[in-house]
C-alpha atoms as a PDB file:
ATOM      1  CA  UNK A   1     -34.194 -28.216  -8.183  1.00  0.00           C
ATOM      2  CA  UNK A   2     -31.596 -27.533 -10.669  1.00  0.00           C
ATOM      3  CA  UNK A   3     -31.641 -27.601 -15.100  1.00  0.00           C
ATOM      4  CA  UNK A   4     -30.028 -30.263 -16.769  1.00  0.00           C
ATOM      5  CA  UNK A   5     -29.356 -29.952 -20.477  1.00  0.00           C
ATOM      6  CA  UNK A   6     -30.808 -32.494 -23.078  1.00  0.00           C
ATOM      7  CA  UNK A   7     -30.089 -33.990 -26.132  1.00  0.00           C
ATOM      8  CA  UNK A   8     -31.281 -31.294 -28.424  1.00  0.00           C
ATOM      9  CA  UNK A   9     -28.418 -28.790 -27.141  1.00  0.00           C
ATOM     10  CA  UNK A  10     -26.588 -27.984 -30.329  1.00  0.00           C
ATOM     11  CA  UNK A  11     -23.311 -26.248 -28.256  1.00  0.00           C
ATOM     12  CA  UNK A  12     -24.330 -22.902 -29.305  1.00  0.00           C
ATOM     13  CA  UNK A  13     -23.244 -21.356 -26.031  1.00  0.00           C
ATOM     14  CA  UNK A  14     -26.130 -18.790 -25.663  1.00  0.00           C
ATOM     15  CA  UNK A  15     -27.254 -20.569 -22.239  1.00  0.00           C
ATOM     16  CA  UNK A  16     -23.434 -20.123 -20.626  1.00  0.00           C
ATOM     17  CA  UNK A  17     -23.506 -16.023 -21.279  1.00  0.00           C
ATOM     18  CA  UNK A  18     -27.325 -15.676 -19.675  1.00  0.00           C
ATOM     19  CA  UNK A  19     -26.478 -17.895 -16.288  1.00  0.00           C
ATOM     20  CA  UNK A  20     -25.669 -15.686 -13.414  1.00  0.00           C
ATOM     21  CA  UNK A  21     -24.710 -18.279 -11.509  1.00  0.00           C
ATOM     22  CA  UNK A  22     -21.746 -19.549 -13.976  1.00  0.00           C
ATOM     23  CA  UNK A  23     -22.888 -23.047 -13.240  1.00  0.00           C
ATOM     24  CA  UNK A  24     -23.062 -23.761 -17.257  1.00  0.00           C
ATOM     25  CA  UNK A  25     -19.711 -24.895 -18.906  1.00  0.00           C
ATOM     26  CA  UNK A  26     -18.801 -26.646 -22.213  1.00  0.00           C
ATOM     27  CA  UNK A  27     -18.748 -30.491 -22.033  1.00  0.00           C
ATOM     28  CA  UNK A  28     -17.649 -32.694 -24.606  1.00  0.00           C
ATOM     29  CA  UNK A  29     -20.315 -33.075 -26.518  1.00  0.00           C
ATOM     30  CA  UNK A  30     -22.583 -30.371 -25.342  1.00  0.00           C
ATOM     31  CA  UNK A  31     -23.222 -27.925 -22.610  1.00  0.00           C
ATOM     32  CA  UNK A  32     -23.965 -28.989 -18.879  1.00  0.00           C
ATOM     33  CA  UNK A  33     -24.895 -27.941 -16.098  1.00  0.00           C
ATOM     34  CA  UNK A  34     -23.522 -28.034 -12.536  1.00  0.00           C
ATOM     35  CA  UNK A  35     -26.762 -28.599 -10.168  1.00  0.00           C
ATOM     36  CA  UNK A  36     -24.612 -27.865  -7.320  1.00  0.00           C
ATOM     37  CA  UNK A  37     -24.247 -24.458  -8.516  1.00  0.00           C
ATOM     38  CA  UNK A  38     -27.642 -23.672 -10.845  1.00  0.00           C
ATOM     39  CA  UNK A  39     -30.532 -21.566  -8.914  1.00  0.00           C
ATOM     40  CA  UNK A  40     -33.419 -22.868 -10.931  1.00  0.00           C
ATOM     41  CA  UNK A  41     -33.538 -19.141 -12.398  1.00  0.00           C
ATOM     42  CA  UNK A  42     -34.520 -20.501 -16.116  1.00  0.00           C
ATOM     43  CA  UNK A  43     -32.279 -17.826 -17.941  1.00  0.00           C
ATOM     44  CA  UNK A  44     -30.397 -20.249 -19.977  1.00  0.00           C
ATOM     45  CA  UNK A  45     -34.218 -22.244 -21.002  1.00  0.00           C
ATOM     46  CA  UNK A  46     -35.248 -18.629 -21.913  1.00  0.00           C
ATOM     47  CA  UNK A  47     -32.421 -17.817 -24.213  1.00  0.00           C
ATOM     48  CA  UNK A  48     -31.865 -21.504 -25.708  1.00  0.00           C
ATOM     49  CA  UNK A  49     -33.033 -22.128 -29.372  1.00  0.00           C
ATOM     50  CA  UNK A  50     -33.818 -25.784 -28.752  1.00  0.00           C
ATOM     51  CA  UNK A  51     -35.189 -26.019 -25.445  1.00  0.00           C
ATOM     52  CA  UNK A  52     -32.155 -28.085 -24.609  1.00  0.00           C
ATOM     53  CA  UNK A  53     -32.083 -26.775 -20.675  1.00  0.00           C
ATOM     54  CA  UNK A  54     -34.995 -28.320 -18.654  1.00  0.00           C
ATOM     55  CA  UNK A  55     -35.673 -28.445 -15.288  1.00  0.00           C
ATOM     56  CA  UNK A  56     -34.715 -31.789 -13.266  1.00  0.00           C
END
């Protein structure tokens, strides 16, 4: 099951450098995530200074 990113993500960009998988990318109005692409690995929850990335 992949991480989506919630409200509270203040496009800091800390979550994009920690994903190994590159499946975090700068949308509009904050960061999402592709769940095609994310391995439920939790880097970018462990790194993020709101808690913005969850798991789905």
């Amino acid at each position: 099951m992949a991480y989506f990113i919630n409200s509270e993500c203040i496009s800091c960009g800390a979550c994009e450098a920690e994903c190994p998988a590159g499946a975090i990318s700068a949308g509009d109005d904050s960061y999402v995530i592709d769940a095609d692409a994310c391995t439920d690995c939790g880097s970018c929850a462990e790194v993020c200074p709101t808690g913005a990335p969850n798991p789905a």
